[in-house]
Protein backbone atom coordinates (compact mmCIF):
# COMPACT_ATOMS: atom_id res chain seq x y z
CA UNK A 1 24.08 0.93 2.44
CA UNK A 2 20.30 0.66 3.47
CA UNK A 3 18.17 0.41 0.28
CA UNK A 4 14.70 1.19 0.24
CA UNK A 5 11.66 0.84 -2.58
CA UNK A 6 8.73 2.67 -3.52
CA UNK A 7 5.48 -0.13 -4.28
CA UNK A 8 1.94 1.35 -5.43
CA UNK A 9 -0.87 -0.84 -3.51
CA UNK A 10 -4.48 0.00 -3.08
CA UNK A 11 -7.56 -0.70 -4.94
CA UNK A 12 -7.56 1.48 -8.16
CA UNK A 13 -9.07 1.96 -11.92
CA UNK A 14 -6.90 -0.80 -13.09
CA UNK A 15 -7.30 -3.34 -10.49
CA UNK A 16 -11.10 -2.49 -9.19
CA UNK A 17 -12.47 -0.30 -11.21
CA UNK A 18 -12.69 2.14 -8.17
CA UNK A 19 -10.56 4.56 -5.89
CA UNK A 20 -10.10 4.75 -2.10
CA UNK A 21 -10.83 8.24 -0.50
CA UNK A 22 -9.06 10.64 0.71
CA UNK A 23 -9.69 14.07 2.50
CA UNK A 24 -7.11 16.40 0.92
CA UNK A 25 -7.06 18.60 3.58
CA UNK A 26 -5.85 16.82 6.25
CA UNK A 27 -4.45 13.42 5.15
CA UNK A 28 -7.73 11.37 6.43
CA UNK A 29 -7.98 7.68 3.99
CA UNK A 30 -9.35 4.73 3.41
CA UNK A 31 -7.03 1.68 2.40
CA UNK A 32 -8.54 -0.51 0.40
CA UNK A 33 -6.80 -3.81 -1.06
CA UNK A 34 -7.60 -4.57 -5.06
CA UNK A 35 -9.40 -8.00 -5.32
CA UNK A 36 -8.42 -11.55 -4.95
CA UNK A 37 -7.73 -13.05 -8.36
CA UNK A 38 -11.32 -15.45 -8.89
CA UNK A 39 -9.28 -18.52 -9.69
CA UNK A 40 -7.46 -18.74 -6.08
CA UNK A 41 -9.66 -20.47 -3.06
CA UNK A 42 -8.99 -19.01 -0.05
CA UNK A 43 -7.90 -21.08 3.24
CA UNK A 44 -11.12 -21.88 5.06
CA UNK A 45 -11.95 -18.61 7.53
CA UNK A 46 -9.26 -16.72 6.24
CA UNK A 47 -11.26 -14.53 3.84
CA UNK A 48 -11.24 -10.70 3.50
CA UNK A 49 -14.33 -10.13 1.65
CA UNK A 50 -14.50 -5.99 0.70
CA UNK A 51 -18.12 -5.52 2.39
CA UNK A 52 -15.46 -5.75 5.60
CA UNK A 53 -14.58 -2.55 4.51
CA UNK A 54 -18.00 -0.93 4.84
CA UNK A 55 -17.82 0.46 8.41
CA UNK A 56 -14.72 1.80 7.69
CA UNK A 57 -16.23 3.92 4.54
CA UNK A 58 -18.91 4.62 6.97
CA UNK A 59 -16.50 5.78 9.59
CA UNK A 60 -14.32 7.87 7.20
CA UNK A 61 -17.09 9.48 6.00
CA UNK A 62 -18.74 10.12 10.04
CA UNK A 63 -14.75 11.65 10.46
CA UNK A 64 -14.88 14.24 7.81
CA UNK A 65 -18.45 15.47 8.02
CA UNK A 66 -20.20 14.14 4.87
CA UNK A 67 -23.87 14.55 4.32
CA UNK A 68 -25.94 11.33 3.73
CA UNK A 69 -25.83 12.05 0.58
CA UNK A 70 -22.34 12.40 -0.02
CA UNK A 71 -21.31 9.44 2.56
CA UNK A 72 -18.75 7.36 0.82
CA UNK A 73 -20.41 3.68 0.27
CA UNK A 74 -18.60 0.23 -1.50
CA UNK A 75 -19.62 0.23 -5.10
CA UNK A 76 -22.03 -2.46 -6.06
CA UNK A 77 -19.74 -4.03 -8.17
CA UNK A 78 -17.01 -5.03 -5.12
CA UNK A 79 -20.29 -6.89 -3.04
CA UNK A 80 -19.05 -10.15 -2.30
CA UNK A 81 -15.55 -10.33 -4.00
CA UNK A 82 -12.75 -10.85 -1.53
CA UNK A 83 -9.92 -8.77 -1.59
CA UNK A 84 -6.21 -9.56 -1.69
CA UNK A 85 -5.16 -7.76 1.44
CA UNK A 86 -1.72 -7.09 0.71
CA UNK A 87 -0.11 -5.28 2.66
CA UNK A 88 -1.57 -6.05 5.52
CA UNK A 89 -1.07 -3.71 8.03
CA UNK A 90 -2.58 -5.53 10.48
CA UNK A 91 0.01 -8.35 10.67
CA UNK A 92 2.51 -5.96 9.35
CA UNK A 93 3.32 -8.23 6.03
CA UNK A 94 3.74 -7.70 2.34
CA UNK A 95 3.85 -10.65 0.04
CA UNK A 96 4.86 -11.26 -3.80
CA UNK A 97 5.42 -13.55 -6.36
CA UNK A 98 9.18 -13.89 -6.19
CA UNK A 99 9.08 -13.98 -10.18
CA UNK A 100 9.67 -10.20 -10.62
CA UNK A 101 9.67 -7.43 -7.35
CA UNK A 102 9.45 -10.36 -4.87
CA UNK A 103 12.54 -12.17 -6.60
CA UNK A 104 14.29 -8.60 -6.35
CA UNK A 105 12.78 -8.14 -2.24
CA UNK A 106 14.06 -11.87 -1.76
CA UNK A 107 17.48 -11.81 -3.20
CA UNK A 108 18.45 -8.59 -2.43
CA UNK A 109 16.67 -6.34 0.59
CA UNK A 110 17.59 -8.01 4.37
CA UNK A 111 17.11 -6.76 7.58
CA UNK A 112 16.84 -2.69 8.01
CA UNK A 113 15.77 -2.23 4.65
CA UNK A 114 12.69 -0.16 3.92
CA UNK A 115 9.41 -0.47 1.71
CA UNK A 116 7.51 2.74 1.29
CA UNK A 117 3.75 1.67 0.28
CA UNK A 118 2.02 4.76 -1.96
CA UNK A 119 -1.44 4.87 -3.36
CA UNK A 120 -3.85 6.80 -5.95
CA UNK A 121 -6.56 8.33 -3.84
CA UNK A 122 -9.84 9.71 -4.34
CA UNK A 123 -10.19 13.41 -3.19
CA UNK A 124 -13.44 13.91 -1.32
CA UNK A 125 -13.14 17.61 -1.64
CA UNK A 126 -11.89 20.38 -4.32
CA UNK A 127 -8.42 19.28 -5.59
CA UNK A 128 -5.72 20.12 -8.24
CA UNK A 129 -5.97 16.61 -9.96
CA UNK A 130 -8.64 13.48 -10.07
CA UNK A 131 -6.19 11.89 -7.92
CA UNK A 132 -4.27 12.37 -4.95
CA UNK A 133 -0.96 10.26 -4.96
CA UNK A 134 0.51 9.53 -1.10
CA UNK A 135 2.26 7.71 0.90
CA UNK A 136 0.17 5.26 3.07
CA UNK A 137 2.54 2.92 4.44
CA UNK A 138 6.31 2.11 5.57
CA UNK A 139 8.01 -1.22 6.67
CA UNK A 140 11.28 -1.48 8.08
CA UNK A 141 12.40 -5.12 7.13
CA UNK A 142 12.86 -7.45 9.91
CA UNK A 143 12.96 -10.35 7.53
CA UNK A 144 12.07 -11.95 4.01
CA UNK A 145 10.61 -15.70 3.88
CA UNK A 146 9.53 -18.04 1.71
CA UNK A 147 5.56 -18.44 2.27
CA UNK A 148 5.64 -22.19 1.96
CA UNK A 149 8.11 -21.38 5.25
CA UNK A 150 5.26 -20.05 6.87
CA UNK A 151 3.77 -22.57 9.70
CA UNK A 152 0.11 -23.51 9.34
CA UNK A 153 -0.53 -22.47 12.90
CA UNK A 154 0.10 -18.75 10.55
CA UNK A 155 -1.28 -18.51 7.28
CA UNK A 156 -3.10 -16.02 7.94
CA UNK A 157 -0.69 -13.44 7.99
CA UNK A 158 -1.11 -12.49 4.47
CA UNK A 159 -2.74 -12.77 1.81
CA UNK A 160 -0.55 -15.11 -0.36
CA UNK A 161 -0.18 -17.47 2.61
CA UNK A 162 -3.91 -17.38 2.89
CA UNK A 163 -4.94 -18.98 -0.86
CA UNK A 164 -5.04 -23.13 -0.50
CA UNK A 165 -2.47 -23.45 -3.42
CA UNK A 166 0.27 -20.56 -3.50
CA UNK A 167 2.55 -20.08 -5.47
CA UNK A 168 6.00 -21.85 -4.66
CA UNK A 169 7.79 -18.62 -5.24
CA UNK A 170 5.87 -16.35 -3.20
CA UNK A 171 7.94 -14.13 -0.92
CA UNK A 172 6.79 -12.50 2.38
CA UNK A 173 8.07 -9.80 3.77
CA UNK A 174 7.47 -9.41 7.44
CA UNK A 175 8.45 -5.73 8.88
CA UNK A 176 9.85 -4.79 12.26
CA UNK A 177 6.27 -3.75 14.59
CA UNK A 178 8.95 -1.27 16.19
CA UNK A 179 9.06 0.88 13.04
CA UNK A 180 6.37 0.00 10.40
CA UNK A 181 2.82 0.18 9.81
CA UNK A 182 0.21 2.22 7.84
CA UNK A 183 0.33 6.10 8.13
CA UNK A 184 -2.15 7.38 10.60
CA UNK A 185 -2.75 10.60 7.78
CA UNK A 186 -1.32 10.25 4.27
CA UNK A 187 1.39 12.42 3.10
CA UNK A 188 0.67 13.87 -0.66
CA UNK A 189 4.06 13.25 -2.89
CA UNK A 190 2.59 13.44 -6.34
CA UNK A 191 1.80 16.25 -8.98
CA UNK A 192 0.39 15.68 -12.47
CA UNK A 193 3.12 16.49 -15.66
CA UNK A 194 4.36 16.05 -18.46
CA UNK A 195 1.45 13.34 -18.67
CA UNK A 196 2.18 11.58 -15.89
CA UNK A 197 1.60 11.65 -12.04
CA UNK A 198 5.32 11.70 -10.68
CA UNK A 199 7.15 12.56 -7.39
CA UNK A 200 6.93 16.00 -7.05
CA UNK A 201 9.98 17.71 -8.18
CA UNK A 202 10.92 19.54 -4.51
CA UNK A 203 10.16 16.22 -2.80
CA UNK A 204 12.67 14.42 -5.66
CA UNK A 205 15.21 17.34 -4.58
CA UNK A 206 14.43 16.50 -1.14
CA UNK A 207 14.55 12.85 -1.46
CA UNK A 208 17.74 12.52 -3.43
CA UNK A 209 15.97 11.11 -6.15
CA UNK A 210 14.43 7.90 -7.08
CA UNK A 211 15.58 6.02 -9.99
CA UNK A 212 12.28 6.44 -12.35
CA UNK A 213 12.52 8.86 -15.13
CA UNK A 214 11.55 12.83 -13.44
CA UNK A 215 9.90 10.83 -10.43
CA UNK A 216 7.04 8.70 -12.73
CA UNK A 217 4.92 6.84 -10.13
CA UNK A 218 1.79 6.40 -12.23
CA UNK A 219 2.39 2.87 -13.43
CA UNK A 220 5.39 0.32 -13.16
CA UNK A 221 6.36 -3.55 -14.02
CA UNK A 222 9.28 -1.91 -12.27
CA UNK A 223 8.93 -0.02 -8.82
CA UNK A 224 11.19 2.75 -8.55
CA UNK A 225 14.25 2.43 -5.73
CA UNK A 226 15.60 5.82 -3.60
CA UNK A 227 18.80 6.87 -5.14
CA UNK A 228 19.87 8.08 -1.47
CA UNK A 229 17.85 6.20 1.18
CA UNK A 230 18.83 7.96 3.77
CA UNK A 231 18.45 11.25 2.59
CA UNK A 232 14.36 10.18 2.01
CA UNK A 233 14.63 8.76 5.72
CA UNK A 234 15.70 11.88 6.93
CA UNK A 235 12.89 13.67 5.24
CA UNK A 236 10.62 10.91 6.44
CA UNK A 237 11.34 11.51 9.76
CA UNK A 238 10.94 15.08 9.57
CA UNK A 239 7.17 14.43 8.89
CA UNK A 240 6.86 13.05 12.71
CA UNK A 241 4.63 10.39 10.87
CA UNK A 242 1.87 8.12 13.20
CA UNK A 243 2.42 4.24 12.27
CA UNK A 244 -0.25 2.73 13.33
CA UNK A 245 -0.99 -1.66 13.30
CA UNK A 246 -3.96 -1.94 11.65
CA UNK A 247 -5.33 -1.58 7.72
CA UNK A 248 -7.66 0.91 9.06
């Protein structure tokens, strides 16, 4: 049976001090990668610095008519630090570790598996809660590799084939370009209870479950699996979702 995985990615309070937008009306976001750990030198070039992310702030905010004043702009704190662009839509790659998740991706998702990439956005408008918890991404799995398997000639594919020294156990994930990329609009899955953001509980219904106590999503060593994968494909597909190849 297919077996899919739910990982949160995107810049956030925890890792950034800061959260992406989002227009809660119709789906319109930013994705924006958390930084690049200080202590790893990046290949020469290969550098994603987060002031590359201005014009897209700029453009997001040109999209969904905000005033000069309310224009969305890269807190002063993020000037100059790169980012660890991971996932990278662009090149249609996720990368990991291989200690914990990525040992899991490596050892035991192949080909026609499925990654589901959620983040904690920041509504730009009136909303129920400070945060707006959606879906942002899917891969289908068209293979997992080793990054020191990766060939020179493409290091650039991600962002833990990018640093000079990675880590020996560091797993990449490189999704089919038939059936992946990032979601043109972001779908909202989350509510706020029992002191938690979590899955809602008609989408959990819908879904078939996913193996995290009453659908937590907030925060996890441990990402949460779908019970019945192909019950949450079906719903997926139901959402006539774009996929489109790039980060933004």
């Amino acid at each position: 049976m297919r077996k899919g995985i739910l990982i949160r990615v995107g810049i956030d309070s925890s890792y950034g001090e800061w959260n992406a937008p989002v227009n809660p009306d119709n789906g319109d976001f930013v994705f924006l990668p958390i930084p690049e750990n200080k202590k790893h030198e990046i290949n020469p070039g290969q550098a994603f610095p987060y002031n590359h992310f201005i014009s897209d702030l700029k453009k997001f905010s040109f999209n969904n008519n905000l005033s000069d004043k309310n224009e969305i702009t890269l807190p002063n704190h993020l000037n100059g630090l790169n980012t660890h662009l991971d996932p990278d839509f662009n090149f249609l790659t996720y990368g990991d570790n291989g200690i914990h998740r990525g040992k899991e991706l490596k050892n035991q998702f192949q080909t026609g598996d499925f990654i589901v990439f959620f983040a904690g956005l920041k509504p730009i408008s009136k909303f129920i809660y400070p945060l707006y918890y959606a879906i942002i991404g899917f891969y289908e799995i068209l293979k997992v590799v080793e990054a020191k398997d990766i060939l020179p000639v493409e290091l650039i594919i991600n962002a833990h084939t990018r640093k000079i020294n990675p880590n020996p156990t560091d797993v990449i994930i490189i999704a089919d370009p038939q059936k992946s990329g990032r979601l043109e609009k972001s779908i909202l899955i989350g509510d706020f209870r029992d002191k938690s953001y979590r899955v809602t509980k008609e989408l959990l219904k819908e879904w078939g479950d996913i193996s995290s106590k009453n659908g937590f999503i907030q925060r996890s060593a441990v990402p949460p699996s779908f019970k019945n994968p192909e019950k949450f494909l079906n719903w997926f597909s139901k959402q006539k979702v774009k996929l489109i190849r790039r980060n933004n």
